[in-house]
Protein backbone atom coordinates (compact mmCIF):
# COMPACT_ATOMS: atom_id res chain seq x y z
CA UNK A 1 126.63 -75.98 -121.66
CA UNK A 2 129.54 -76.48 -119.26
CA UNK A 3 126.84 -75.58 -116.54
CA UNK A 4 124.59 -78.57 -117.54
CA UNK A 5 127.63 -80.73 -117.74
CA UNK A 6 128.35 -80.41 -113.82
CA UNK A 7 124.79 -80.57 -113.13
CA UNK A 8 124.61 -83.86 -114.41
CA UNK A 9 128.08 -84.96 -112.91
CA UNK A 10 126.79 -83.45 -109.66
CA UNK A 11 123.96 -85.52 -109.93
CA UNK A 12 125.39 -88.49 -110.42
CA UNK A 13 127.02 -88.73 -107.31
CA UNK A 14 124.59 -87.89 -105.18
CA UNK A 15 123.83 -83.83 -105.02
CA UNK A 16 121.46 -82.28 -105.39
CA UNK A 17 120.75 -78.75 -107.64
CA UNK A 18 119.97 -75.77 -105.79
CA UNK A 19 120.08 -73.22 -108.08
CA UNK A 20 122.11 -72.53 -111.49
CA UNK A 21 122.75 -69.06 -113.14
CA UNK A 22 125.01 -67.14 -115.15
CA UNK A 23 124.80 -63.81 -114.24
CA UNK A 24 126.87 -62.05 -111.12
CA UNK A 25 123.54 -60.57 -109.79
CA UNK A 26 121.66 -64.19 -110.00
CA UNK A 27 123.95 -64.90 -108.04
CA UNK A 28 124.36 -62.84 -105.49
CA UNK A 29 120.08 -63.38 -104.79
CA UNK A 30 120.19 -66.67 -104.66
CA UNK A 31 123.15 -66.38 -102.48
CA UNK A 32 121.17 -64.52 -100.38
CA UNK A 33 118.06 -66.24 -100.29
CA UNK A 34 119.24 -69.93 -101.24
CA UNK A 35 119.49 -72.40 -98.32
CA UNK A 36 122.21 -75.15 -99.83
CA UNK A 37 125.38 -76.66 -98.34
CA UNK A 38 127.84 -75.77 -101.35
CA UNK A 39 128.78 -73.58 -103.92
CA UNK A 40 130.74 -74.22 -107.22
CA UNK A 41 131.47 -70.89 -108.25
CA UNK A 42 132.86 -70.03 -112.28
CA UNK A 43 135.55 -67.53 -111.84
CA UNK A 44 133.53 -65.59 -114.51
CA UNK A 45 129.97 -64.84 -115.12
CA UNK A 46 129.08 -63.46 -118.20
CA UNK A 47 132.41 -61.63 -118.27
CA UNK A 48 132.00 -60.16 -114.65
CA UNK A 49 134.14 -62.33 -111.86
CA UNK A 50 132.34 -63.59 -109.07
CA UNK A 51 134.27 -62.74 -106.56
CA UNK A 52 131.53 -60.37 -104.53
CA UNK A 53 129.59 -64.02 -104.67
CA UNK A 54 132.41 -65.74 -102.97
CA UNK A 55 133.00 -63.02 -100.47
CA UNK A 56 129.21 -63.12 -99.62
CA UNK A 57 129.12 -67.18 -99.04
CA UNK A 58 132.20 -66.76 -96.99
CA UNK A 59 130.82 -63.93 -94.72
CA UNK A 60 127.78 -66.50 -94.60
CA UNK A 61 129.88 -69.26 -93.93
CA UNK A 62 128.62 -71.52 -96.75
CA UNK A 63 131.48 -73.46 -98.06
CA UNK A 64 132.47 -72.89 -102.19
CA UNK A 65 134.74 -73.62 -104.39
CA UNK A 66 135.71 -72.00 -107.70
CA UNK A 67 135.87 -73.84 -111.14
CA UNK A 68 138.16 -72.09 -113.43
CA UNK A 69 139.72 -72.77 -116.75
CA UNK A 70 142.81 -70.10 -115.93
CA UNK A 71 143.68 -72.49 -112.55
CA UNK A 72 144.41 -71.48 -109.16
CA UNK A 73 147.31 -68.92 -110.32
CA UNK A 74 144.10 -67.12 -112.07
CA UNK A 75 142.41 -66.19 -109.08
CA UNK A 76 142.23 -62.88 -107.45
CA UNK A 77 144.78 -62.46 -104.66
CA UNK A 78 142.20 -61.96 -102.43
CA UNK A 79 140.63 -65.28 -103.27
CA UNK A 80 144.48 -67.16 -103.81
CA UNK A 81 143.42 -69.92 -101.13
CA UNK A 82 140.00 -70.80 -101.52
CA UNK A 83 139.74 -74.57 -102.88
CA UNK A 84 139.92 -74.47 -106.92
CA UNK A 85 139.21 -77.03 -109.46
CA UNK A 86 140.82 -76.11 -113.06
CA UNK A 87 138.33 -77.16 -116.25
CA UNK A 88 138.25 -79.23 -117.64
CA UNK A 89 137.79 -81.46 -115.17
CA UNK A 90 136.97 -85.69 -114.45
CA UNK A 91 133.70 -86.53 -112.72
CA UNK A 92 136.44 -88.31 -109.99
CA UNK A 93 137.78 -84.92 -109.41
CA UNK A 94 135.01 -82.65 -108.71
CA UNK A 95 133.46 -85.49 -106.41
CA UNK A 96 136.94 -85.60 -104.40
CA UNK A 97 136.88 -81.32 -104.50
CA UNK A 98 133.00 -81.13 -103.14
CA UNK A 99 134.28 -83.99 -100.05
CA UNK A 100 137.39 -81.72 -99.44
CA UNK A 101 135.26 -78.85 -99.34
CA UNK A 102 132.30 -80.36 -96.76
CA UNK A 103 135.10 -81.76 -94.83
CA UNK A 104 136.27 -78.35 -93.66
């Protein structure tokens, strides 16, 4: 449900949908084989983190960011500075989080 709400929010300011899942290994493929210019990545997919999905978009060099309801002092150390946006969260502020993101 909270993955059709950023969908549409997404949308609505201009994106475009590569790909949704739920599941660490969906992930991962369409990681692999997904051409797109940015992730939103849930901190937890069906109670596995996705961490090994943020490490492979970094070694890729496709910019992400990770939604999370537990906020930025939630993340894995390893992950402590990639951009975070804490649910729930405004339209206005995940369309200022995906500009900060592409602007890097």
């Amino acid at each position: 449900m909270i993955a059709m709400l950023i969908e549409d929010m997404l949308l609505a300011i201009g994106c475009e949908i590569g790909a949704t899942v739920a599941r660490v290994d969906d992930a991962l493929r369409a990681a692999r084989t997904g051409a797109f210019d940015l992730a939103i990545l849930d901190v937890n997919l069906d109670g596995k983190p996705s961490y090994p999905v943020a490490d492979l978009l970094k070694a890729q060099g496709v910019p992400f960011l990770f939604a999370t309801g537990y906020g930025r002092e939630g993340l894995d150390p390893g992950h402590a500075t990639a951009p975070a946006l804490q649910k729930p969260f405004a339209q206005a502020d995940l369309e200022a989080a995906v500009a900060r993101v592409l602007a890097r």
